[in-house]
C-alpha atoms as a PDB file:
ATOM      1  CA  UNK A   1       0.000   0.000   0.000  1.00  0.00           C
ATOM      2  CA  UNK A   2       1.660   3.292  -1.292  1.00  0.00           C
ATOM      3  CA  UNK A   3       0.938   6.330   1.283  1.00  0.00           C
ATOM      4  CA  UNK A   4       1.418   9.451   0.050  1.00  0.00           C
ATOM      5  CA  UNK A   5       3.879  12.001   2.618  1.00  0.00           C
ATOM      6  CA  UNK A   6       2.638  14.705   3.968  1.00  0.00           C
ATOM      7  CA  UNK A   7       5.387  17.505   4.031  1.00  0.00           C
ATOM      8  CA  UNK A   8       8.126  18.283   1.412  1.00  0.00           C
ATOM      9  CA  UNK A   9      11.480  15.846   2.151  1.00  0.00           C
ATOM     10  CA  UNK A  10      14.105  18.126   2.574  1.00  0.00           C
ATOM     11  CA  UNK A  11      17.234  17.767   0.622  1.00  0.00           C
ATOM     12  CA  UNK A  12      19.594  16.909   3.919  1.00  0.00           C
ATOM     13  CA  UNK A  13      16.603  13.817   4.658  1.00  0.00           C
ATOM     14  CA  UNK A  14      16.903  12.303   0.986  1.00  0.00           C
ATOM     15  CA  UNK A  15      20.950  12.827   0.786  1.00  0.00           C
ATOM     16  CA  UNK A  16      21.005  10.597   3.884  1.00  0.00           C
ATOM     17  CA  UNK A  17      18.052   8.189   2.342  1.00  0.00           C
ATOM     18  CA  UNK A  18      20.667   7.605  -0.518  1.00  0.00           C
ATOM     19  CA  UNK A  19      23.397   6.393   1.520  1.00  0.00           C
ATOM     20  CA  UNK A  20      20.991   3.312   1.417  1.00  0.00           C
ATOM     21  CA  UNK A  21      21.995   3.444  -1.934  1.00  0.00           C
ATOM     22  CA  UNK A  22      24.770   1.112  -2.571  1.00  0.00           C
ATOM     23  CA  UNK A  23      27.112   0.395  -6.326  1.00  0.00           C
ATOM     24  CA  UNK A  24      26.662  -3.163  -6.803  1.00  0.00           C
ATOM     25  CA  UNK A  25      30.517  -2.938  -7.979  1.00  0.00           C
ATOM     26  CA  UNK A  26      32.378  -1.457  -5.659  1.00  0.00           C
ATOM     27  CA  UNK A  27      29.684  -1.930  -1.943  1.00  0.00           C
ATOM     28  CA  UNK A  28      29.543   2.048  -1.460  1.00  0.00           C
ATOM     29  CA  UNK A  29      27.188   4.276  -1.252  1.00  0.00           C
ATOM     30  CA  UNK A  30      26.180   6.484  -4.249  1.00  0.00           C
ATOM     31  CA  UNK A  31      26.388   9.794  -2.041  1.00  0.00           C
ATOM     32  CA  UNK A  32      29.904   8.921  -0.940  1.00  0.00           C
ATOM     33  CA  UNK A  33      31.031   7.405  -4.482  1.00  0.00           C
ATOM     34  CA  UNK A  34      30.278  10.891  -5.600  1.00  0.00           C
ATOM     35  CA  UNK A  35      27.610   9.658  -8.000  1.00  0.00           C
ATOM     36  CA  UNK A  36      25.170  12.070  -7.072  1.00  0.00           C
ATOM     37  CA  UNK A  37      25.285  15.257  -8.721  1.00  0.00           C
ATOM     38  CA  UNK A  38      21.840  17.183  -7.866  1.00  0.00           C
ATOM     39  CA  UNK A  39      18.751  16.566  -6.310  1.00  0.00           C
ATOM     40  CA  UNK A  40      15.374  18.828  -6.403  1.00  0.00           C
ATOM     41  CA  UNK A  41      11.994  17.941  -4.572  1.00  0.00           C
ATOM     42  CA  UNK A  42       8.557  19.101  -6.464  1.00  0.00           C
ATOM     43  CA  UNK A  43       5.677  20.798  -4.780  1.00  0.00           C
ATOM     44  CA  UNK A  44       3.887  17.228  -5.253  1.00  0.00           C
ATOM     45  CA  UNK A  45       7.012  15.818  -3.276  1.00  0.00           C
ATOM     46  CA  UNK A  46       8.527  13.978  -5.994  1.00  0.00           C
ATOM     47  CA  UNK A  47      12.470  13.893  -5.669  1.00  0.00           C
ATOM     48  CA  UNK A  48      14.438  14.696  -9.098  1.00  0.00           C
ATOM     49  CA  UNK A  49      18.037  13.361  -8.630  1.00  0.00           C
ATOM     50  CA  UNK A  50      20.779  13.745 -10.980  1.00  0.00           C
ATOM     51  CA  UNK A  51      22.988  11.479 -10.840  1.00  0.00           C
ATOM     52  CA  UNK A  52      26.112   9.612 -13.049  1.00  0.00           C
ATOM     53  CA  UNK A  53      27.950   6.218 -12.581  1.00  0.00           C
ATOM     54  CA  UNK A  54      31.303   5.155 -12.808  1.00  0.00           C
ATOM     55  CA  UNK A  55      31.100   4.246 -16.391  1.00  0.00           C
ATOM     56  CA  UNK A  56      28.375   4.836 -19.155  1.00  0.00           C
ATOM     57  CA  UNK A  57      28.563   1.846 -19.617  1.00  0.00           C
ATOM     58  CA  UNK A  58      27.284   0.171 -16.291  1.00  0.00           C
ATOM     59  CA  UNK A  59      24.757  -2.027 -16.954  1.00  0.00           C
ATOM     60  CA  UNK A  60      23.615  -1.625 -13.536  1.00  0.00           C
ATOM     61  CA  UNK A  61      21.401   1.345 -14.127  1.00  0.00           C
ATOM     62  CA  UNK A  62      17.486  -0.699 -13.102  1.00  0.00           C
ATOM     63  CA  UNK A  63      19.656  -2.130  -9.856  1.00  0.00           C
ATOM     64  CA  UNK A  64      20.252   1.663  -8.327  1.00  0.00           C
ATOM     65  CA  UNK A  65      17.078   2.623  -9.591  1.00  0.00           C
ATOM     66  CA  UNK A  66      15.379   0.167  -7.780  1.00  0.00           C
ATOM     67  CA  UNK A  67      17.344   0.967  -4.508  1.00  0.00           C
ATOM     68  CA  UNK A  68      16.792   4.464  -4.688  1.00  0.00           C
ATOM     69  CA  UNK A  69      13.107   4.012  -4.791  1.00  0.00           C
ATOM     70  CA  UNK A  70      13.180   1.562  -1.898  1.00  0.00           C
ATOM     71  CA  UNK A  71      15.081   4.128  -0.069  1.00  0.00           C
ATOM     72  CA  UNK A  72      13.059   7.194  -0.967  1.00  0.00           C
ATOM     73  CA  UNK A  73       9.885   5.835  -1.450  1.00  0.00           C
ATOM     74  CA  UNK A  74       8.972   2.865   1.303  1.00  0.00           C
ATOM     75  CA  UNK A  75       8.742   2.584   5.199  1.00  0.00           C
ATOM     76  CA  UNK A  76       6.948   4.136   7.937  1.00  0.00           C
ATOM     77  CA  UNK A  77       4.169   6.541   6.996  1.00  0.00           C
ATOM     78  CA  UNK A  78       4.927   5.563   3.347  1.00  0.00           C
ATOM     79  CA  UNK A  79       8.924   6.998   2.708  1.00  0.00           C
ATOM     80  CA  UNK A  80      10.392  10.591   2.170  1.00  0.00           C
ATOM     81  CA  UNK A  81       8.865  11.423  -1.007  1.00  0.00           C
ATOM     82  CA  UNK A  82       6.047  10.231  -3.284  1.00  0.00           C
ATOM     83  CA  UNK A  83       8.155   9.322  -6.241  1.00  0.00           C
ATOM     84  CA  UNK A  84      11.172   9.591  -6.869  1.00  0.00           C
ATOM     85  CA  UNK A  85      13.139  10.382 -10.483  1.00  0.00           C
ATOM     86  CA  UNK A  86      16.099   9.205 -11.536  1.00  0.00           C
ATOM     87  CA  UNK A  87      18.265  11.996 -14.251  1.00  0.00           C
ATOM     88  CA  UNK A  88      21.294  10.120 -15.785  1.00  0.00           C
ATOM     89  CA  UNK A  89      23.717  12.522 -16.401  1.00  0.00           C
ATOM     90  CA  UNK A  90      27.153  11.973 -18.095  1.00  0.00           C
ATOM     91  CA  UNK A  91      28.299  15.305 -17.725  1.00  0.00           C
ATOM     92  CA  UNK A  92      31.295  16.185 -15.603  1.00  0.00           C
ATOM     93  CA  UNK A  93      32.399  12.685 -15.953  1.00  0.00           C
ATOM     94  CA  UNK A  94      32.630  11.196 -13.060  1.00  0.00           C
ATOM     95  CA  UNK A  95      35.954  10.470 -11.887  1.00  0.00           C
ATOM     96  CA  UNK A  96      37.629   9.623  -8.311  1.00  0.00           C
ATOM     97  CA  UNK A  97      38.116  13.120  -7.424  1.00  0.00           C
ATOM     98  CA  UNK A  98      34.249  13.228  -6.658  1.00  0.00           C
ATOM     99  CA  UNK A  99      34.627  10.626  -3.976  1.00  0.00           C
ATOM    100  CA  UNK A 100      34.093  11.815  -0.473  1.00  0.00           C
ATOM    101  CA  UNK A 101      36.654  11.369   2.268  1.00  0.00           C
ATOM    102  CA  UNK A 102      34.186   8.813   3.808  1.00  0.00           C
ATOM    103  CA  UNK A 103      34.587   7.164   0.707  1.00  0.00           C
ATOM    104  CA  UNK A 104      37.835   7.191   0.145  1.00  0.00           C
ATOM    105  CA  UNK A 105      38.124   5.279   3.705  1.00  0.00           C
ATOM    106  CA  UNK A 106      35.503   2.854   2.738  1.00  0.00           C
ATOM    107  CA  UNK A 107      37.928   1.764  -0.237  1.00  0.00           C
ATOM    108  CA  UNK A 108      41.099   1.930   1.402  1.00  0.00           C
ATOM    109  CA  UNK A 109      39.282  -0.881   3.582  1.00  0.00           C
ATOM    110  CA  UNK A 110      38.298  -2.754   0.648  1.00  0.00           C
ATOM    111  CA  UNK A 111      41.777  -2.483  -0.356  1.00  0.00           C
ATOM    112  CA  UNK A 112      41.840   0.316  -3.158  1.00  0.00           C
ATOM    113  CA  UNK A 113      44.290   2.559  -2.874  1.00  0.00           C
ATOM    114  CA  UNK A 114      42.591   5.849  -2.867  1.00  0.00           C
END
């Protein structure tokens, strides 16, 4: 059963709802990857987020898709946001300088040298 929410998610509530958000390559988080470029919440509380990937390539596109609207869009009192929107963008390429520092320590425990 889909609920609609009640008050505009704020941009500070849905960058933390991404960090649910995980690259099926690498095990981090889309936020700290850098992968997320924008984000912009209607007056009908839909969430617009731009966002690249590592490669243009990535067939994993559906796969974050699909996590970002269980993040967004699911759990108590029906999620953050009523929909949420997905904008591929390939431009800046994304490259490692975009990763956070949290992400940078989340590889160097993986083993990446970051």
């Amino acid at each position: 059963m889909v609920t609609e929410a009640t008050a505009k998610a704020s941009l500070d509530d849905i960058e933390e709802a991404m960090k649910d958000v995980v690259d099926p390559e690498l095990g981090i988080n889309v936020v700290d990857l850098g992968l997320v470029y924008g984000m912009h919440v209607d007056d009908e509380n839909v969430a617009t987020i731009d966002m690249t990937l590592t490669s243009a390539a990535c067939p994993l596109t559906d796969v974050i898709e699909d996590q970002a609207r269980q993040a967004l869009c699911t759990g108590p009192g029906g999620g953050l946001v009523n929909d949420v929107r997905i904008n591929w963008v390939w431009m800046p390429p994304w490259g490692p300088d975009k990763i956070t520092e949290d992400g940078r320590e989340q590889l160097r425990a993986l083993g990446f040298n970051v």
